[in-house]
PDB file of N, CA and C in Angstrom:
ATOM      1  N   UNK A   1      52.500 -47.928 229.010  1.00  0.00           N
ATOM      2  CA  UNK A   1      53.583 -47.980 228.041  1.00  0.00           C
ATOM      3  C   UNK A   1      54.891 -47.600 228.753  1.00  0.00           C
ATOM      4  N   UNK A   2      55.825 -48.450 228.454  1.00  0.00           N
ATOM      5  CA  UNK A   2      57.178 -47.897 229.247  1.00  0.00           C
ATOM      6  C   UNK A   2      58.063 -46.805 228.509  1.00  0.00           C
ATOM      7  N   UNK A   3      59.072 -46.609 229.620  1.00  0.00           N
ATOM      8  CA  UNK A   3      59.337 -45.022 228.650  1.00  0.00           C
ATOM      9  C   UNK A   3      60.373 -45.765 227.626  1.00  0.00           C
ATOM     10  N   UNK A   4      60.675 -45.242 226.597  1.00  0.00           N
ATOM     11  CA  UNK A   4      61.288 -45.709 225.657  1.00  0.00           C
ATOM     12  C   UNK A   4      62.883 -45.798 226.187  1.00  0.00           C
ATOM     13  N   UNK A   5      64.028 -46.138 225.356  1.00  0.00           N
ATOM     14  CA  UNK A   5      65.395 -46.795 226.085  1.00  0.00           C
ATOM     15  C   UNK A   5      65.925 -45.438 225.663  1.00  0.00           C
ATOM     16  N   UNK A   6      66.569 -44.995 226.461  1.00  0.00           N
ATOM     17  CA  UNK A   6      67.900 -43.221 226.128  1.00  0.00           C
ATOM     18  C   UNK A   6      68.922 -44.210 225.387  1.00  0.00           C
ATOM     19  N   UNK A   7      69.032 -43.774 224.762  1.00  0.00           N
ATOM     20  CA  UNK A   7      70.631 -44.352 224.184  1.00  0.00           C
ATOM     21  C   UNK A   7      71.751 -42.938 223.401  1.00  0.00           C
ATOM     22  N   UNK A   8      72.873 -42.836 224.164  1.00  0.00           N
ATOM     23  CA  UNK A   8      73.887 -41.857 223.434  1.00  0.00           C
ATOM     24  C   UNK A   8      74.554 -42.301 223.089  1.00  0.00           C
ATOM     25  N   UNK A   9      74.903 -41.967 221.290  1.00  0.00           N
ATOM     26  CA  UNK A   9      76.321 -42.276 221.091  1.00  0.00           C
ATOM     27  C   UNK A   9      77.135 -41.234 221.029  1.00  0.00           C
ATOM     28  N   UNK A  10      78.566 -41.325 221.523  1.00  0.00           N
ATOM     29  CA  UNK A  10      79.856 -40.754 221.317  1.00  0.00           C
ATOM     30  C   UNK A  10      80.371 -41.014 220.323  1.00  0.00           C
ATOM     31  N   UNK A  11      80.891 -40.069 219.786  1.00  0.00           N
ATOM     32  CA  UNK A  11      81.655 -39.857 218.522  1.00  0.00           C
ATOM     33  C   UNK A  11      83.388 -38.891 218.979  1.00  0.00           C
ATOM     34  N   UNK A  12      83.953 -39.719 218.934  1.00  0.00           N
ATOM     35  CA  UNK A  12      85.756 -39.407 218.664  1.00  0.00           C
ATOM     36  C   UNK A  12      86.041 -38.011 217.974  1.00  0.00           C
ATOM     37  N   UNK A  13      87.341 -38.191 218.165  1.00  0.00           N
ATOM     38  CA  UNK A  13      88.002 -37.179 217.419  1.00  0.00           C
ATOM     39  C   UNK A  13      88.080 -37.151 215.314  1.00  0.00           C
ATOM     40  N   UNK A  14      88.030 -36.573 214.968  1.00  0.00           N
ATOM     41  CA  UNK A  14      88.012 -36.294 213.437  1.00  0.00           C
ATOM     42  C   UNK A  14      86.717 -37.173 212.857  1.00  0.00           C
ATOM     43  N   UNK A  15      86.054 -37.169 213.562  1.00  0.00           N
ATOM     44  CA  UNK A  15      84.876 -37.915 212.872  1.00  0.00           C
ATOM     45  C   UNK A  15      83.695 -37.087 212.517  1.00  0.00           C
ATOM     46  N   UNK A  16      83.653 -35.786 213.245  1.00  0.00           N
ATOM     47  CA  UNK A  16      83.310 -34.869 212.271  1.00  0.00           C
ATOM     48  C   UNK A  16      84.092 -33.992 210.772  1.00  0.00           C
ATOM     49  N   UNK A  17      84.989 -34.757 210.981  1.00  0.00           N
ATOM     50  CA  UNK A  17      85.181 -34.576 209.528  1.00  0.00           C
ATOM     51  C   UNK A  17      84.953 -35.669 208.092  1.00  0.00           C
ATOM     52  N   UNK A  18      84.176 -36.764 208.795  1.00  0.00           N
ATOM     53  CA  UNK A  18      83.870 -37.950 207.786  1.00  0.00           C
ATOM     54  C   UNK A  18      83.248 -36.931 206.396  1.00  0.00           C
ATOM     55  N   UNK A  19      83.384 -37.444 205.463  1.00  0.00           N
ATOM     56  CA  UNK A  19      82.707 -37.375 204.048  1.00  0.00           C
ATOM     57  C   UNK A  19      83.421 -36.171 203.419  1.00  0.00           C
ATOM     58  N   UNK A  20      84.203 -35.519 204.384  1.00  0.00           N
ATOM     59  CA  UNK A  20      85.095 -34.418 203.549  1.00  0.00           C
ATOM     60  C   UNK A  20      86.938 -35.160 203.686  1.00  0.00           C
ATOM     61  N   UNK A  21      87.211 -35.160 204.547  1.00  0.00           N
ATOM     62  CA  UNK A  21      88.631 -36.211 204.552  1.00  0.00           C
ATOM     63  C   UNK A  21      88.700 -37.350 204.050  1.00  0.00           C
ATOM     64  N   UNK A  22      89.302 -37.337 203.203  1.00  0.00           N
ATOM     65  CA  UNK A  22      89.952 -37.910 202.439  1.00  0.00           C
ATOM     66  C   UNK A  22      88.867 -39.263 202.029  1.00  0.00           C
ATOM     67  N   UNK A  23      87.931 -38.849 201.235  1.00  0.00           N
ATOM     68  CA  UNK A  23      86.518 -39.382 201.046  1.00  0.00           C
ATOM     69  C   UNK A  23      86.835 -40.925 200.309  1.00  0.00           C
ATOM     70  N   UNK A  24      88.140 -40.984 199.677  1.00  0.00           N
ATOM     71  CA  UNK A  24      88.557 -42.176 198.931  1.00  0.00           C
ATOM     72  C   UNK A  24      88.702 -43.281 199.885  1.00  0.00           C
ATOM     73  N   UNK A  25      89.657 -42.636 201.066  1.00  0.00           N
ATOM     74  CA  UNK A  25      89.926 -43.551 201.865  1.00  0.00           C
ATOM     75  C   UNK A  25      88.290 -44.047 203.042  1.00  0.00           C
ATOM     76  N   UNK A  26      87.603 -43.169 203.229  1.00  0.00           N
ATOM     77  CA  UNK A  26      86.684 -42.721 204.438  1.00  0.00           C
ATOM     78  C   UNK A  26      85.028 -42.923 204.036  1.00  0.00           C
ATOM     79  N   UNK A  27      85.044 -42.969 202.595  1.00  0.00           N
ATOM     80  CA  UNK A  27      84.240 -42.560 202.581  1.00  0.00           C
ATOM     81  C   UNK A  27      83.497 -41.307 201.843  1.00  0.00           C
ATOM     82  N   UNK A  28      82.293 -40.763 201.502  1.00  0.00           N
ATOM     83  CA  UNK A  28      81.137 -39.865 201.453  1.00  0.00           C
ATOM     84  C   UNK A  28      80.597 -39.407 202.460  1.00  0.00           C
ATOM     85  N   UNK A  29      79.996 -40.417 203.087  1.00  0.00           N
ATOM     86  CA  UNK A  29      78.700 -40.446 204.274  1.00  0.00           C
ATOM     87  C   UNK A  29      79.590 -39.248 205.389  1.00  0.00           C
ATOM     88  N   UNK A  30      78.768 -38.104 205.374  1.00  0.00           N
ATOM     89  CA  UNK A  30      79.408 -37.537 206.639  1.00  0.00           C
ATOM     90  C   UNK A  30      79.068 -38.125 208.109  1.00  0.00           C
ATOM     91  N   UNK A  31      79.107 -37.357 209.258  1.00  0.00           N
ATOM     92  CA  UNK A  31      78.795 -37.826 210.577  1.00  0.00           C
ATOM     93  C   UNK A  31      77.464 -37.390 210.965  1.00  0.00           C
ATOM     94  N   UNK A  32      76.644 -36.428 209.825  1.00  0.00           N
ATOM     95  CA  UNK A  32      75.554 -35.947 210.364  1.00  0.00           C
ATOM     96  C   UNK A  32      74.277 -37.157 209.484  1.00  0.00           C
ATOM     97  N   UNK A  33      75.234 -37.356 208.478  1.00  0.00           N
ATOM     98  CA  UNK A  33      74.206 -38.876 207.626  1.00  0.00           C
ATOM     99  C   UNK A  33      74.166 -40.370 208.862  1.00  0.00           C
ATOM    100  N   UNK A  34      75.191 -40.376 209.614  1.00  0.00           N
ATOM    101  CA  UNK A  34      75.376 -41.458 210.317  1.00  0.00           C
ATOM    102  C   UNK A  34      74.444 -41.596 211.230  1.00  0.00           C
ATOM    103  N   UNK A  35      74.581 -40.285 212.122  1.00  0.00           N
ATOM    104  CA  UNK A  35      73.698 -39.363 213.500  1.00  0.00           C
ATOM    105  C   UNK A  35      72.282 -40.194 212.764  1.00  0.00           C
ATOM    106  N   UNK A  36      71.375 -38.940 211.524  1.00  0.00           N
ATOM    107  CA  UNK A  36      70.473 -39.578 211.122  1.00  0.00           C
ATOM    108  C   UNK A  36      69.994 -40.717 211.278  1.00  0.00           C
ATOM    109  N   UNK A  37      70.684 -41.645 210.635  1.00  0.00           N
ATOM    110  CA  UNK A  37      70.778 -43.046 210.437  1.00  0.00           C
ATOM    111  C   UNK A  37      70.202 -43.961 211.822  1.00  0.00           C
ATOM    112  N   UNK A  38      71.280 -43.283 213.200  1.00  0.00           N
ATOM    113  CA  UNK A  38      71.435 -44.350 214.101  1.00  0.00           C
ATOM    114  C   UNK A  38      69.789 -43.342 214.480  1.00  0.00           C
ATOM    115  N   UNK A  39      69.626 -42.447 214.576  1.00  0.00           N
ATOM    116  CA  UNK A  39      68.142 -41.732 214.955  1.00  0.00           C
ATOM    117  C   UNK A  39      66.967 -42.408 214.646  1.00  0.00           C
ATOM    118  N   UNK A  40      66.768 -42.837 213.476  1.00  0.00           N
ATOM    119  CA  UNK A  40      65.780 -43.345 212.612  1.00  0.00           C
ATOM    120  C   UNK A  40      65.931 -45.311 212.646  1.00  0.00           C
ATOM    121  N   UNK A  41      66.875 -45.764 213.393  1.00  0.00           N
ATOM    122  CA  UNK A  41      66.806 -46.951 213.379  1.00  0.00           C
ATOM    123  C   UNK A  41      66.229 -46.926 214.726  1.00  0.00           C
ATOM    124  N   UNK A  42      66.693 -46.220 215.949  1.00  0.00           N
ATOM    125  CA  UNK A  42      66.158 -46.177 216.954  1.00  0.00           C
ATOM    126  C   UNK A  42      65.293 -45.924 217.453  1.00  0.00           C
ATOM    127  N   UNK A  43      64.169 -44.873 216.663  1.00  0.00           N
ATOM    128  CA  UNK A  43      63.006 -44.631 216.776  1.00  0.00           C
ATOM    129  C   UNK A  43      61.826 -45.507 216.243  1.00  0.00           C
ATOM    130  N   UNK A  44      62.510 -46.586 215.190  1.00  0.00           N
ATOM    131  CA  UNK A  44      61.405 -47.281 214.953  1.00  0.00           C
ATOM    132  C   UNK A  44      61.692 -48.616 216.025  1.00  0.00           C
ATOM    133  N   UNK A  45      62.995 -48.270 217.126  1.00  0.00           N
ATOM    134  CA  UNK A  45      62.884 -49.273 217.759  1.00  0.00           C
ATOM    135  C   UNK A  45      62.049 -49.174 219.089  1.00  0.00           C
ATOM    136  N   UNK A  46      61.698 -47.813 219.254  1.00  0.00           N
ATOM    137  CA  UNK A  46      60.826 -47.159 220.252  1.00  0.00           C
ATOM    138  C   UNK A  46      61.916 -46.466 221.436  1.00  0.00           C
ATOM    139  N   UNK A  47      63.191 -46.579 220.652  1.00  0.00           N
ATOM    140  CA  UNK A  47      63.844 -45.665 221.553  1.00  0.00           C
ATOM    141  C   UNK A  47      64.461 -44.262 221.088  1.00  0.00           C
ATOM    142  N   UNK A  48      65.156 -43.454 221.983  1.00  0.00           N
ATOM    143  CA  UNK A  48      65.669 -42.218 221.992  1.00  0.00           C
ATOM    144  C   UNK A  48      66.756 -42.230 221.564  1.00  0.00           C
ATOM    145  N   UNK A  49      67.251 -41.527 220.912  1.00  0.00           N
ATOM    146  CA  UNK A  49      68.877 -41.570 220.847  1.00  0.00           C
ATOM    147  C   UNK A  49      69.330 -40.156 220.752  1.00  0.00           C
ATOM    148  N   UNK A  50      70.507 -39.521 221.524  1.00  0.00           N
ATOM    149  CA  UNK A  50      70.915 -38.699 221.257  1.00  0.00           C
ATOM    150  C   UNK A  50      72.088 -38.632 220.396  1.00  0.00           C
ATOM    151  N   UNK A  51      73.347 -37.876 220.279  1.00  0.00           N
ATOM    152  CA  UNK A  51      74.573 -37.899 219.382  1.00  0.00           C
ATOM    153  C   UNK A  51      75.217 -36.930 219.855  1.00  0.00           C
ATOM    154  N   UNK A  52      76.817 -37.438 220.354  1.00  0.00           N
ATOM    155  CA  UNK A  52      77.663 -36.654 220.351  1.00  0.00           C
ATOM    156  C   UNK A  52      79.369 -36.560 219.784  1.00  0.00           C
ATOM    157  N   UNK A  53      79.787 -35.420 219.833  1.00  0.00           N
ATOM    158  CA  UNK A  53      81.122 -35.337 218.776  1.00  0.00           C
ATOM    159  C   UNK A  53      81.434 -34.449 219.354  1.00  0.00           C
ATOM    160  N   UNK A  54      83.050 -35.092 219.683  1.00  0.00           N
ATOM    161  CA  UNK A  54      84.334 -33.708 220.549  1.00  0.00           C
ATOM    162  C   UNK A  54      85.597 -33.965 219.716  1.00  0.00           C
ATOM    163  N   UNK A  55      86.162 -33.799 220.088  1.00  0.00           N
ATOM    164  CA  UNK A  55      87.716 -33.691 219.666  1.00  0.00           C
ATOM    165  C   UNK A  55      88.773 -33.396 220.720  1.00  0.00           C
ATOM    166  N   UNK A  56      87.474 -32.942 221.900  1.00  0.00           N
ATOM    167  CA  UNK A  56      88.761 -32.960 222.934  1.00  0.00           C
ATOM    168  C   UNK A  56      88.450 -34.193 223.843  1.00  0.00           C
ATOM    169  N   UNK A  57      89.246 -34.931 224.822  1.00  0.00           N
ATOM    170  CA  UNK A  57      89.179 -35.917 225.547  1.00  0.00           C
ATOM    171  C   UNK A  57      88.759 -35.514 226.829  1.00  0.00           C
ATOM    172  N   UNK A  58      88.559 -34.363 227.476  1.00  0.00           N
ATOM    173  CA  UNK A  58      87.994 -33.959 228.704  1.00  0.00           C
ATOM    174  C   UNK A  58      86.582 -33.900 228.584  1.00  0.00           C
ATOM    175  N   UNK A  59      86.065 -33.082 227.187  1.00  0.00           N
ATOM    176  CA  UNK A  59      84.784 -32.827 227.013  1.00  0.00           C
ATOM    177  C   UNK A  59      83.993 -34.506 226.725  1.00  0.00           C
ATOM    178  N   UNK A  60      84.508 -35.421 226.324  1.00  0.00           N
ATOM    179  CA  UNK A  60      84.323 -36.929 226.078  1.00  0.00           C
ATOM    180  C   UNK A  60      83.570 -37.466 227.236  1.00  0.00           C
ATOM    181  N   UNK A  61      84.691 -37.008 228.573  1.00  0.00           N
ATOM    182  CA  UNK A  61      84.544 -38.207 229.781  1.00  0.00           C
ATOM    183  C   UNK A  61      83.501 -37.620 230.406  1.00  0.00           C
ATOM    184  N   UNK A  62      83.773 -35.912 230.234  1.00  0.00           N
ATOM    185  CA  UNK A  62      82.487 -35.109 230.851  1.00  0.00           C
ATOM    186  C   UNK A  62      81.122 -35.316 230.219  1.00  0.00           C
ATOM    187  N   UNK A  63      80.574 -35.939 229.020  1.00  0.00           N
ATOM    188  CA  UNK A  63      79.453 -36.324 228.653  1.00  0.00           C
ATOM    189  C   UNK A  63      79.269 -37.778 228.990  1.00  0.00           C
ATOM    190  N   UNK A  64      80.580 -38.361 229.566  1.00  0.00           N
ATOM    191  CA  UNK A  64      79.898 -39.904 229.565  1.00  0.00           C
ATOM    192  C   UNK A  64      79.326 -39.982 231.093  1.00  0.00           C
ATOM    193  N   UNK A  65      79.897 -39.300 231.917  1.00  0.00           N
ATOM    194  CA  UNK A  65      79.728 -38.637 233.278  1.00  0.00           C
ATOM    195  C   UNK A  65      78.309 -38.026 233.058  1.00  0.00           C
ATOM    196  N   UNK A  66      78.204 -37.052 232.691  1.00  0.00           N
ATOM    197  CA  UNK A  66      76.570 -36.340 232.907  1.00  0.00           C
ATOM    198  C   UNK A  66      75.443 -37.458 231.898  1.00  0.00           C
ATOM    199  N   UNK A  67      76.120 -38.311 230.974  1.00  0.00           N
ATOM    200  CA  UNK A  67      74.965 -39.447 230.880  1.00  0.00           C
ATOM    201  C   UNK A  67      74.155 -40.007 232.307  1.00  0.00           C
ATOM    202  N   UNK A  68      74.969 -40.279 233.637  1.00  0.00           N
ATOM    203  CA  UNK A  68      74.242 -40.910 234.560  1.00  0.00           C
ATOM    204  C   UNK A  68      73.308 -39.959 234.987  1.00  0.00           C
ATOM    205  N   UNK A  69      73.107 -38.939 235.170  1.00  0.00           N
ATOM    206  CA  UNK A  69      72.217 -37.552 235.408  1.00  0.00           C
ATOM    207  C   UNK A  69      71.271 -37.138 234.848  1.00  0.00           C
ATOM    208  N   UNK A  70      71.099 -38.002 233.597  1.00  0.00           N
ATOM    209  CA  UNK A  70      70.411 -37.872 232.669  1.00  0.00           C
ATOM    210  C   UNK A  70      69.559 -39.397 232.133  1.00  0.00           C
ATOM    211  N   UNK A  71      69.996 -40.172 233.040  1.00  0.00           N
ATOM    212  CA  UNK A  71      69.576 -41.704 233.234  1.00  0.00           C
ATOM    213  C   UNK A  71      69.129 -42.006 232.112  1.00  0.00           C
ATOM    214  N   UNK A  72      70.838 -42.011 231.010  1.00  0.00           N
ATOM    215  CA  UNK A  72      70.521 -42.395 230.139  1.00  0.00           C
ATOM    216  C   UNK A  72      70.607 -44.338 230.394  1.00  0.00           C
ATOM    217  N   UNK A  73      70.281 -45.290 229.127  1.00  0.00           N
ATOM    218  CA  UNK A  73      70.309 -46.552 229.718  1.00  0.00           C
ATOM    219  C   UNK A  73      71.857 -47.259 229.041  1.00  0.00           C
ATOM    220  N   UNK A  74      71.959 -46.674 227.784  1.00  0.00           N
ATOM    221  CA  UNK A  74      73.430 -47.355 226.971  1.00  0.00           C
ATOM    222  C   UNK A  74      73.888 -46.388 226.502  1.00  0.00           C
ATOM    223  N   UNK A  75      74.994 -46.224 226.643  1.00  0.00           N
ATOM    224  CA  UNK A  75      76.085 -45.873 225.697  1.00  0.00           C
ATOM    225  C   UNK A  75      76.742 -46.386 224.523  1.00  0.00           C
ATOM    226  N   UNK A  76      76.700 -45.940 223.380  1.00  0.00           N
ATOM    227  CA  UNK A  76      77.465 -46.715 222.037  1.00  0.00           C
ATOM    228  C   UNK A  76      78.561 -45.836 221.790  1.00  0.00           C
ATOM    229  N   UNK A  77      79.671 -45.742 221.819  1.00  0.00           N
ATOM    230  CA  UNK A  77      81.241 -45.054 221.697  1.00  0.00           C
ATOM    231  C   UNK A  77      81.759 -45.618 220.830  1.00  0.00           C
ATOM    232  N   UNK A  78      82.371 -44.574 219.878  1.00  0.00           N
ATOM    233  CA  UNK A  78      83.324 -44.801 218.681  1.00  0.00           C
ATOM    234  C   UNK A  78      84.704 -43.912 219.465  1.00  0.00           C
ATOM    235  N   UNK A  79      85.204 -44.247 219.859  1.00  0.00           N
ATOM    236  CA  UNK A  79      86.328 -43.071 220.835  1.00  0.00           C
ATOM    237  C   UNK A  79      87.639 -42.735 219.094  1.00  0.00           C
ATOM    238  N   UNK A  80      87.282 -43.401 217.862  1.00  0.00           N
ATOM    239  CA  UNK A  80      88.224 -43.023 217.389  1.00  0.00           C
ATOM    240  C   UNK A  80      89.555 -43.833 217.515  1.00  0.00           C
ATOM    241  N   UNK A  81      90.211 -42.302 217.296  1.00  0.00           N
ATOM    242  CA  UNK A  81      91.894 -42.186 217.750  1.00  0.00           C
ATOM    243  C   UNK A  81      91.988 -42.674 219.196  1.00  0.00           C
ATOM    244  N   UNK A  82      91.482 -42.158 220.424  1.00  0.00           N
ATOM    245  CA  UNK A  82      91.420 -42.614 221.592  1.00  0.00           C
ATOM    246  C   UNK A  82      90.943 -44.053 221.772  1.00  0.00           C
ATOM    247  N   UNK A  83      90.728 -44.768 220.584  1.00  0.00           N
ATOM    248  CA  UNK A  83      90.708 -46.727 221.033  1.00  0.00           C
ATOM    249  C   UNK A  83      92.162 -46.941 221.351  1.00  0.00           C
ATOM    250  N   UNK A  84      93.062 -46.714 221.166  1.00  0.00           N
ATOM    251  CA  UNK A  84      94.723 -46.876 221.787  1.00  0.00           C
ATOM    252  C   UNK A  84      95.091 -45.960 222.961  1.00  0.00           C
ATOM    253  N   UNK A  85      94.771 -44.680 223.062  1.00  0.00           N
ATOM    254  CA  UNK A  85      95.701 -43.845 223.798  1.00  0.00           C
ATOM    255  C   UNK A  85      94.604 -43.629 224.892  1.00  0.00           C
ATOM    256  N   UNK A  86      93.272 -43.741 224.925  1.00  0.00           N
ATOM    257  CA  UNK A  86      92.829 -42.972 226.235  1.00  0.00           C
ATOM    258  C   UNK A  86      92.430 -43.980 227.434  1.00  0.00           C
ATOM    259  N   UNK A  87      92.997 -43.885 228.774  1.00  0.00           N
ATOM    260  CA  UNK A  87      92.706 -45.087 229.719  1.00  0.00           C
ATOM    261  C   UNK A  87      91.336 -43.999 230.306  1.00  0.00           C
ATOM    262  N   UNK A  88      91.075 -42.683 230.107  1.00  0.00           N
ATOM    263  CA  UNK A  88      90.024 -42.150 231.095  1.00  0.00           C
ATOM    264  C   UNK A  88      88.757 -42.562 230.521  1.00  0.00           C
ATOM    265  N   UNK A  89      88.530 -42.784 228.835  1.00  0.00           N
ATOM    266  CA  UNK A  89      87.399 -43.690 228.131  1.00  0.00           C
ATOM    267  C   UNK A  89      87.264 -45.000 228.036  1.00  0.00           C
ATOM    268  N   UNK A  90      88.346 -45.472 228.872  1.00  0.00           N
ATOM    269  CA  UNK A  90      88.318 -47.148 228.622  1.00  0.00           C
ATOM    270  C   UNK A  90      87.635 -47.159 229.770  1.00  0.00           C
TER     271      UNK A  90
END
């Protein structure tokens, strides 16, 4: 049996605050219903998934960095606010 696929997603800035900000515009679903979500789709796909959430942009590049160390296989990134402003996540 092969080992199953690592997959991390990144999670942006204010996205741990989904389901409490401004829920009209955003939403209910917090970020820990989402986490769940992508967990349980991935496990019945026979893979791993971990989940992560910063707010700062150093701690971001430093997890996409220790992904190779950890041989993970994909990355899925929501960078947020940083889809315009950050060239160190692009």
């Amino acid at each position: 049996m092969p080992d199953p696929l690592r997959i991390l997603v990144i999670h942006g800035p204010n996205l741990n605050l989904l389901g409490a900000r401004e829920p009209a515009v955003y939403g209910r679903e917090t970020l820990a219903d989402i986490d769940r979500r992508l967990t349980a789709t991935a496990k019945a796909a026979g893979a791993r998934l971990k989940a992560y959430q910063s707010n700062h942009e150093r701690r971001l590049v430093d997890r996409v960095q220790q992904a190779a160390l950890e041989a993970v296989d994909f990355i899925i990134i929501n960078p947020a606010a940083y889809t315009h402003t950050s060239v160190a996540l692009r």
